[in-house]
C-alpha atoms as a PDB file:
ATOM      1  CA  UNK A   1       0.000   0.000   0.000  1.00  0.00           C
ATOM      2  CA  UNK A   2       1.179   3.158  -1.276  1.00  0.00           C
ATOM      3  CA  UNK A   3       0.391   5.768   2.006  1.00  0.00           C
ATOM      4  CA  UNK A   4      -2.222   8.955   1.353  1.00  0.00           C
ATOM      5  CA  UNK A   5      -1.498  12.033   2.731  1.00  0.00           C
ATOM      6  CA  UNK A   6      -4.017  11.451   5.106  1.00  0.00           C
ATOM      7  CA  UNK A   7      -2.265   8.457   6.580  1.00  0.00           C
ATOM      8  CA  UNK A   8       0.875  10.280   6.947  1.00  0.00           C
ATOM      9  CA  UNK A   9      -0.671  12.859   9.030  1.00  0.00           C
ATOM     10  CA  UNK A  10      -3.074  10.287  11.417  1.00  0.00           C
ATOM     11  CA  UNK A  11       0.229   7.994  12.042  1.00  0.00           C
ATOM     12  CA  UNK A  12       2.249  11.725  12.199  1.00  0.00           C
ATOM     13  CA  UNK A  13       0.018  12.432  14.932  1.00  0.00           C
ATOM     14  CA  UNK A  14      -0.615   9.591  16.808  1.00  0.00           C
ATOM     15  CA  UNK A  15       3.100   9.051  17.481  1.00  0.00           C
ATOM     16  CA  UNK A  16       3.714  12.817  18.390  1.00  0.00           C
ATOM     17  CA  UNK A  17       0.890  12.559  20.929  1.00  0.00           C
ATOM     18  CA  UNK A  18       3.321   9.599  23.286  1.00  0.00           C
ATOM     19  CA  UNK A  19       6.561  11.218  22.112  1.00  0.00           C
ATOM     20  CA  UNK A  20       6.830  13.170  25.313  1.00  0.00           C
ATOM     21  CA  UNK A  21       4.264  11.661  27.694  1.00  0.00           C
ATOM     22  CA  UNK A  22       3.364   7.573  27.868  1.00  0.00           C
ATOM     23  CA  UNK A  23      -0.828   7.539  27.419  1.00  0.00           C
ATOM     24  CA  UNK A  24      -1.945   6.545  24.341  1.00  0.00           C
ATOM     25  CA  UNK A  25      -3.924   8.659  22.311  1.00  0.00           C
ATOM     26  CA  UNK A  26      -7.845   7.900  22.123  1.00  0.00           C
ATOM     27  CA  UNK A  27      -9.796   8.890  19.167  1.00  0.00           C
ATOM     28  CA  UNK A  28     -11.423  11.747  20.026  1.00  0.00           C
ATOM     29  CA  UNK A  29      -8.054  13.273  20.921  1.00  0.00           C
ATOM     30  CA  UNK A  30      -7.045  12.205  17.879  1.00  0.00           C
ATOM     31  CA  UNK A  31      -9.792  13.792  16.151  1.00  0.00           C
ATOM     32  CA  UNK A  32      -9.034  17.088  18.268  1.00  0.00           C
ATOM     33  CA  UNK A  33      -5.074  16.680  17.391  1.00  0.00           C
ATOM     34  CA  UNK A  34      -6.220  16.969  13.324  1.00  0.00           C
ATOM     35  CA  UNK A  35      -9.286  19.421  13.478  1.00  0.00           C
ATOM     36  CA  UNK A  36     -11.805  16.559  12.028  1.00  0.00           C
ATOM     37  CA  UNK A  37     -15.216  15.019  13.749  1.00  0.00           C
ATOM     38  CA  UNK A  38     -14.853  12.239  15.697  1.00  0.00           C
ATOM     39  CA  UNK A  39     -16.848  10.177  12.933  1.00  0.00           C
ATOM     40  CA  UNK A  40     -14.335  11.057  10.164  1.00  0.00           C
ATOM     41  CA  UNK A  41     -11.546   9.750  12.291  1.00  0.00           C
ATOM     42  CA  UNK A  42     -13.548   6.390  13.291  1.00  0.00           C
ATOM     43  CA  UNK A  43     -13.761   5.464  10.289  1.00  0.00           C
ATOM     44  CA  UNK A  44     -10.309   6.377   8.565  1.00  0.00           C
ATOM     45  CA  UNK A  45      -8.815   4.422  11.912  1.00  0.00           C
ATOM     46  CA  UNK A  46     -10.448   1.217  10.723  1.00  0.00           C
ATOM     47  CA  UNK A  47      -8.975   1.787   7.623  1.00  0.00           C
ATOM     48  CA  UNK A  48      -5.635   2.453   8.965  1.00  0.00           C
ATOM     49  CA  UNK A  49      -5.922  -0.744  10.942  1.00  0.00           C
ATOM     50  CA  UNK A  50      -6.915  -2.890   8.034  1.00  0.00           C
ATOM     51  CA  UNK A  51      -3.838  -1.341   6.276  1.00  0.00           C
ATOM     52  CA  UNK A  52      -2.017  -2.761   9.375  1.00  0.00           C
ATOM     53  CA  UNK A  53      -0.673   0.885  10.504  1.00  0.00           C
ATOM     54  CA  UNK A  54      -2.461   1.099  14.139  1.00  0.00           C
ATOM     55  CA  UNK A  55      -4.086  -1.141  16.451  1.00  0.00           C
ATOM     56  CA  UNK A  56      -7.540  -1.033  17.666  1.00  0.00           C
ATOM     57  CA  UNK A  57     -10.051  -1.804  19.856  1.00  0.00           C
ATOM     58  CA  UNK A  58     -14.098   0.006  19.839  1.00  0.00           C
ATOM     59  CA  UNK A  59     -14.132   2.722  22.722  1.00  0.00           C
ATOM     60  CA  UNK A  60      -9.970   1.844  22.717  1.00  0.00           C
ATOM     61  CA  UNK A  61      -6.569   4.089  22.187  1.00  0.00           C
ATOM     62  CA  UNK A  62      -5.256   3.614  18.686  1.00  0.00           C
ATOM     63  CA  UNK A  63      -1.703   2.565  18.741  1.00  0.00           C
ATOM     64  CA  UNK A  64       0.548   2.325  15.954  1.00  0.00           C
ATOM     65  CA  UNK A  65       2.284  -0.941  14.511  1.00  0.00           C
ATOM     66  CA  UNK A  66       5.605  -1.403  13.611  1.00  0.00           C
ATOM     67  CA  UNK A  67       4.780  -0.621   9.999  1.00  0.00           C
ATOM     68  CA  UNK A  68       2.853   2.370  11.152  1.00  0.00           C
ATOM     69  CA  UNK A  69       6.016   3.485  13.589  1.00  0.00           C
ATOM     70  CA  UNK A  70       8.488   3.632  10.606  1.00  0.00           C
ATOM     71  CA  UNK A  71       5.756   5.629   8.412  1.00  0.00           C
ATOM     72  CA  UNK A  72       5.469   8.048  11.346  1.00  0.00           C
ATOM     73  CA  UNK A  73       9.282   8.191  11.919  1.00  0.00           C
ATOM     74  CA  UNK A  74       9.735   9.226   8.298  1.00  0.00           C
ATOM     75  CA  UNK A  75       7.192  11.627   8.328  1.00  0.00           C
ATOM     76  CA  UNK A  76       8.376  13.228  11.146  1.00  0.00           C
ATOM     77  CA  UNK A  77      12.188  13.083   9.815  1.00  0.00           C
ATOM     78  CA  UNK A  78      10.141  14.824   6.909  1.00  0.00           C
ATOM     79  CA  UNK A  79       8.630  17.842   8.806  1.00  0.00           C
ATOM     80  CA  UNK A  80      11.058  18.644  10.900  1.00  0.00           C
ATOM     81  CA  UNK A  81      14.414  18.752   8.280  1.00  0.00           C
ATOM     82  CA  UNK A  82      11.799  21.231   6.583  1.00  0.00           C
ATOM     83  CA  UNK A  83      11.223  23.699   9.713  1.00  0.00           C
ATOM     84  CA  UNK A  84      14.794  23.373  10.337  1.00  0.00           C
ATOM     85  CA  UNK A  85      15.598  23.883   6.440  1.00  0.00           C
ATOM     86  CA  UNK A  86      13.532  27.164   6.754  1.00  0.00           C
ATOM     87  CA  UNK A  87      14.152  28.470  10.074  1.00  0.00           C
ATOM     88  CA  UNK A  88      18.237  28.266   8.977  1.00  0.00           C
ATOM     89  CA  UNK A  89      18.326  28.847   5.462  1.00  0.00           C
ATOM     90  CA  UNK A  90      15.015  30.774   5.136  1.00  0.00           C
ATOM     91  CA  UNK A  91      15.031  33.275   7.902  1.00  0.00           C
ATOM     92  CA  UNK A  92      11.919  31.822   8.985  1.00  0.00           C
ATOM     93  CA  UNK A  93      11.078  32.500  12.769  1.00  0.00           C
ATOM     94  CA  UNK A  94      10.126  29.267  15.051  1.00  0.00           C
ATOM     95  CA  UNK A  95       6.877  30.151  15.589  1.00  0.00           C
ATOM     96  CA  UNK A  96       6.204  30.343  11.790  1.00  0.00           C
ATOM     97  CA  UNK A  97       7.095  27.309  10.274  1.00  0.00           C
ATOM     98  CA  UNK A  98       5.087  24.445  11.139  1.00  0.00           C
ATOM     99  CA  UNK A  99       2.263  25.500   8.737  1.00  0.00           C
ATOM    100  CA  UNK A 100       4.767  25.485   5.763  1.00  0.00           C
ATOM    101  CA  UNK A 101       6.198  22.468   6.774  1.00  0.00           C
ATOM    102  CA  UNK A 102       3.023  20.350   7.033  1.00  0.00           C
ATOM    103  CA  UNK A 103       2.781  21.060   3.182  1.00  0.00           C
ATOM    104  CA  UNK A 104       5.803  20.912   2.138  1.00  0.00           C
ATOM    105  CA  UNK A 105       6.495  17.490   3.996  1.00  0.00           C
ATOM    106  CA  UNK A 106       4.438  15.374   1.572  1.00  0.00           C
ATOM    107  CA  UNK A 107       5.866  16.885  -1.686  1.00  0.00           C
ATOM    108  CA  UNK A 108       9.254  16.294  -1.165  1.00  0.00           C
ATOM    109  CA  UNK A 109      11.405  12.983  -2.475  1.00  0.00           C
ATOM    110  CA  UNK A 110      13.087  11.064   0.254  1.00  0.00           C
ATOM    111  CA  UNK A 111      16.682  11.791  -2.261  1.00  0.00           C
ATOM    112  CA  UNK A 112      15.877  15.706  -1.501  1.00  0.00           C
ATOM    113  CA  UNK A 113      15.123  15.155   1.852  1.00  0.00           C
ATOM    114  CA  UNK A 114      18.264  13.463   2.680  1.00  0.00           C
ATOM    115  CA  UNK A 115      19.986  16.110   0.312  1.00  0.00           C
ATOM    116  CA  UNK A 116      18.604  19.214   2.454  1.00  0.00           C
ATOM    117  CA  UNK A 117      19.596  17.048   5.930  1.00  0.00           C
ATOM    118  CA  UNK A 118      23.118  16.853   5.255  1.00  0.00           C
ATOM    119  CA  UNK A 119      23.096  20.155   3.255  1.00  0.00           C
ATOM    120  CA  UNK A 120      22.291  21.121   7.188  1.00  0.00           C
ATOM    121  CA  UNK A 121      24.407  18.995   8.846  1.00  0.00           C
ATOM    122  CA  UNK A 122      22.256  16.111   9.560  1.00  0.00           C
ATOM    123  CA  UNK A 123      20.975  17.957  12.437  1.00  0.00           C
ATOM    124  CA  UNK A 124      19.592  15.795  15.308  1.00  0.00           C
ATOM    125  CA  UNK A 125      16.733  18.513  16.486  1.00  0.00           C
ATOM    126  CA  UNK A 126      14.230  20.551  15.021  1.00  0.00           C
ATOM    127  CA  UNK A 127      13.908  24.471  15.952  1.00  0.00           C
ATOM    128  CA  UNK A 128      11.517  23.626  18.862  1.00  0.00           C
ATOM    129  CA  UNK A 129      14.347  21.050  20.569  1.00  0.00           C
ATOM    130  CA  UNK A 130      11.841  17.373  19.040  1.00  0.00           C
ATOM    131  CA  UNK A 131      14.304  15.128  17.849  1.00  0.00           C
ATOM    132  CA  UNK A 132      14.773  14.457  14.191  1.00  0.00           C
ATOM    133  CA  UNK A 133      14.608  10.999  13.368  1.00  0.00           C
ATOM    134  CA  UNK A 134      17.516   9.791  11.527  1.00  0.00           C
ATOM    135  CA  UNK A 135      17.230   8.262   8.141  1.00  0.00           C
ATOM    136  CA  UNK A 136      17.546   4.465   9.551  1.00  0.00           C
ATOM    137  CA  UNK A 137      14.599   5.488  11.959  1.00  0.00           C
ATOM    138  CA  UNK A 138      16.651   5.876  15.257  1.00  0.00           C
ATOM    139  CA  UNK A 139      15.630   8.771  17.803  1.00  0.00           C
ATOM    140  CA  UNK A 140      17.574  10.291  20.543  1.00  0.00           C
ATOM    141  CA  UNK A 141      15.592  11.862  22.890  1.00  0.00           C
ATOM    142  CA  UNK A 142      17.094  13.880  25.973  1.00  0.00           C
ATOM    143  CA  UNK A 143      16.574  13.362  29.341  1.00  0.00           C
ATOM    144  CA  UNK A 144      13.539  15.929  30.267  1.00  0.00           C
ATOM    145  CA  UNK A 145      11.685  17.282  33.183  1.00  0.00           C
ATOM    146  CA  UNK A 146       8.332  19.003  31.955  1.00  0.00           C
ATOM    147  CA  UNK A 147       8.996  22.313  33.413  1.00  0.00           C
ATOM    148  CA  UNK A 148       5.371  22.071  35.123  1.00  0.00           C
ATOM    149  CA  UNK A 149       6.504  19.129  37.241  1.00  0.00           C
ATOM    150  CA  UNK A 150       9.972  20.188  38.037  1.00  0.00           C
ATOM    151  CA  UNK A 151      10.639  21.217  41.354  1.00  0.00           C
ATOM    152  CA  UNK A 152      11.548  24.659  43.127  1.00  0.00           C
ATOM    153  CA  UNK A 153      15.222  24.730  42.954  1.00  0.00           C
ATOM    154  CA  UNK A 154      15.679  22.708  39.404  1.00  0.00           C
ATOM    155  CA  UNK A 155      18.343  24.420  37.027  1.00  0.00           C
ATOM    156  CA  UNK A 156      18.403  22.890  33.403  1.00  0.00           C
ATOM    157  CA  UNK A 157      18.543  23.978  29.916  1.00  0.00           C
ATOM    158  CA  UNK A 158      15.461  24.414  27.626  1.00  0.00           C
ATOM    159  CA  UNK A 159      15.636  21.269  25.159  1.00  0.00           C
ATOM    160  CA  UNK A 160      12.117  21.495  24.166  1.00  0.00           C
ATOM    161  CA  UNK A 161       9.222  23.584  23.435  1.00  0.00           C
ATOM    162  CA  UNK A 162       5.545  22.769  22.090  1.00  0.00           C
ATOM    163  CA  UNK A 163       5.104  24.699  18.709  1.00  0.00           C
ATOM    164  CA  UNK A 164       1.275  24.100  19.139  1.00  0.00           C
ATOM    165  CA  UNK A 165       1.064  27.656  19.778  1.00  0.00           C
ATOM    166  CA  UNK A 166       2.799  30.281  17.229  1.00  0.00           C
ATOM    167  CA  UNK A 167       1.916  32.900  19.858  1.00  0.00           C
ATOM    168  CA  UNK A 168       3.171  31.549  22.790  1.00  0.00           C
ATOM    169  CA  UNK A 169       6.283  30.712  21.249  1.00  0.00           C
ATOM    170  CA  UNK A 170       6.579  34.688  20.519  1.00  0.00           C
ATOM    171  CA  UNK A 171       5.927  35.021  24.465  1.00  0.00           C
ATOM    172  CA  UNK A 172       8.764  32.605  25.529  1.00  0.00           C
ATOM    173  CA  UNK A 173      10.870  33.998  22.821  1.00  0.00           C
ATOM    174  CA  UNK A 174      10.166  37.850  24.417  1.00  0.00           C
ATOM    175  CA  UNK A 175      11.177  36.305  27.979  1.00  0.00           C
ATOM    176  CA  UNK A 176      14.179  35.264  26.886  1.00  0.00           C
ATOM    177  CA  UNK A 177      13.535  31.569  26.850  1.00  0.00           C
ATOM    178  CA  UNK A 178      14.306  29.224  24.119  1.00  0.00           C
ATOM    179  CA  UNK A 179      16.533  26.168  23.165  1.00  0.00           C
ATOM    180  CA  UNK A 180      19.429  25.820  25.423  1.00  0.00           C
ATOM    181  CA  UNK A 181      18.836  28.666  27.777  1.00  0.00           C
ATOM    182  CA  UNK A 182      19.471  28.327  31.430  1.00  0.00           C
ATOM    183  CA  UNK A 183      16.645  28.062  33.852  1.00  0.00           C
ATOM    184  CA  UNK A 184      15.920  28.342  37.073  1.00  0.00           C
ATOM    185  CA  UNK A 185      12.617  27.286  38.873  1.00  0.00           C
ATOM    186  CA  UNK A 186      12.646  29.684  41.945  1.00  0.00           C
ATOM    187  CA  UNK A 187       9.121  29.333  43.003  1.00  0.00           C
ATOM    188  CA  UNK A 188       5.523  27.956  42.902  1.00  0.00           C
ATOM    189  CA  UNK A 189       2.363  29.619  43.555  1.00  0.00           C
ATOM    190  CA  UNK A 190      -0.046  26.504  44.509  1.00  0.00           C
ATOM    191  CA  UNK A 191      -3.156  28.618  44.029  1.00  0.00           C
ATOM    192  CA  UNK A 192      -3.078  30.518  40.836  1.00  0.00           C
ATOM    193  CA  UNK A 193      -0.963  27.174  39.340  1.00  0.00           C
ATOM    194  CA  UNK A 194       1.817  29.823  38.189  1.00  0.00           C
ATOM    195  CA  UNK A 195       5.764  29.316  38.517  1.00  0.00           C
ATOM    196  CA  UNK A 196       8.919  31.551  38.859  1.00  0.00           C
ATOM    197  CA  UNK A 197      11.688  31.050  37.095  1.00  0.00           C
ATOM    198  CA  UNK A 198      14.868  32.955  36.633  1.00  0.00           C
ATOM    199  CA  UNK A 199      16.269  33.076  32.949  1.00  0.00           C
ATOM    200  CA  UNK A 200      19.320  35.450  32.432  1.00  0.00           C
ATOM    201  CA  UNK A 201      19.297  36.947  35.816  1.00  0.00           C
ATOM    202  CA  UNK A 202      15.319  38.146  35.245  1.00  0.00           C
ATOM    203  CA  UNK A 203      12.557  36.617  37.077  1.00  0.00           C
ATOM    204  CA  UNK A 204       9.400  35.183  35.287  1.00  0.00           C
ATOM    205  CA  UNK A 205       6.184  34.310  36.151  1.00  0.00           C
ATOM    206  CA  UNK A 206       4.828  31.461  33.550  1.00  0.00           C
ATOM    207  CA  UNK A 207       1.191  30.230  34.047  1.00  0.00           C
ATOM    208  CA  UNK A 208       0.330  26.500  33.832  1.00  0.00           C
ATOM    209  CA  UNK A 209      -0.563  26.266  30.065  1.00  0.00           C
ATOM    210  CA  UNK A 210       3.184  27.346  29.995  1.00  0.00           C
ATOM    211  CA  UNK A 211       4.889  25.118  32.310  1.00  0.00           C
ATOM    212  CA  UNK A 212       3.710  22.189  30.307  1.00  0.00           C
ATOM    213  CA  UNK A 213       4.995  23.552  26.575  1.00  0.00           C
ATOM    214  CA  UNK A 214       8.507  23.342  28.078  1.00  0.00           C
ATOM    215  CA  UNK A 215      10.810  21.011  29.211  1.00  0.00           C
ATOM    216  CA  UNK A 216      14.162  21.509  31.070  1.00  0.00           C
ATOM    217  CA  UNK A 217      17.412  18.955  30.984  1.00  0.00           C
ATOM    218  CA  UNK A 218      16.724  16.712  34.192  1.00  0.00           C
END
């Protein structure tokens, strides 16, 4: 079976949804993940598990197989070379590129993908800090504490960031935090769910929908 589009992008988003966090993804987040109603995605899921790409079970999570791994692994090799291509040769900003790189991932020829990695360096990390899977399918993920669940006290250095929101990303980018910047968690405030940190000798206050778009070296 020659993969659509469309089963690049379910697979695509089914394995970014336990990248960072172990629960499997259930349909309706799935449906929320791609902007579709839940019916659409029911029945596109049985056809993805007929094509042998996920496993599942009625009222189940939908888990990829290994066949469906490897086509998410390339598509995600795929989409981030591209935001990486454009953020570094392109002057693209980080909070722009996802958009452009959702399209231009499915156009491309594996030969001009691997072209444009090495033309880069065969870099192991997209803009945001997600790992960029290498051709043969191996990831190398760092060791990360979501910065929501890190305790007062923690120092580490931003290796990842959510790009599910362009505008946040401007916000952290204003505040001085992004890839490989020092951090400091100097306080919590129980309450209102915010936390302090101290990048660059400033202090910060980052609410919760924040603290759990970033994720610190443990």
């Amino acid at each position: 079976m020659i993969p659509s589009t469309a089963a690049e992008d379910y697979v695509k988003a089914i394995y970014g949804h336990t990248e960072w966090q172990p629960e499997p993804i259930s349909p309706s987040q799935l449906a929320a993940a791609l902007g579709l109603a839940n019916s659409t995605v029911t029945e596109m899921v049985k056809k993805l598990a007929a094509a042998g790409l996920v496993r599942h079970r009625p009222y189940g999570a939908v888990e990829l197989t290994d066949e469906g791994l490897a086509l998410a692994l390339r598509q995600v090799r795929r989409h981030r070379v591209v935001e990486t291509w454009l953020v570094e040769q392109h002057g693209y900003d980080w909070d722009e590129v996802h958009d452009e790189a959702e399209v231009l991932e499915h156009a491309m020829s594996d030969r001009l993908l691997d072209s444009l990695a090495a033309a880069l360096g065969d870099p192991v990390r997209d803009p945001h800090g997600d790992p960029i899977p290498a051709a043969d399918g191996t990831v190398v993920r760092p060791d990360a504490v979501l910065l929501a669940e890190a305790a007062v006290g923690h120092v580490g250095a931003v290796v990842r960031i959510s790009d599910a929101d362009p505008a946040m990303l401007r916000f952290l980018a204003d505040a001085g935090i992004a890839l490989d910047a020092a951090v400091e968690v100097v306080g919590l405030k129980p309450y209102s769910g915010s936390i302090e940190v101290r990048v660059a000798g400033a202090d910060v206050a980052l609410g919760p929908d924040v603290a759990r778009a970033v994720w610190l070296a443990s």
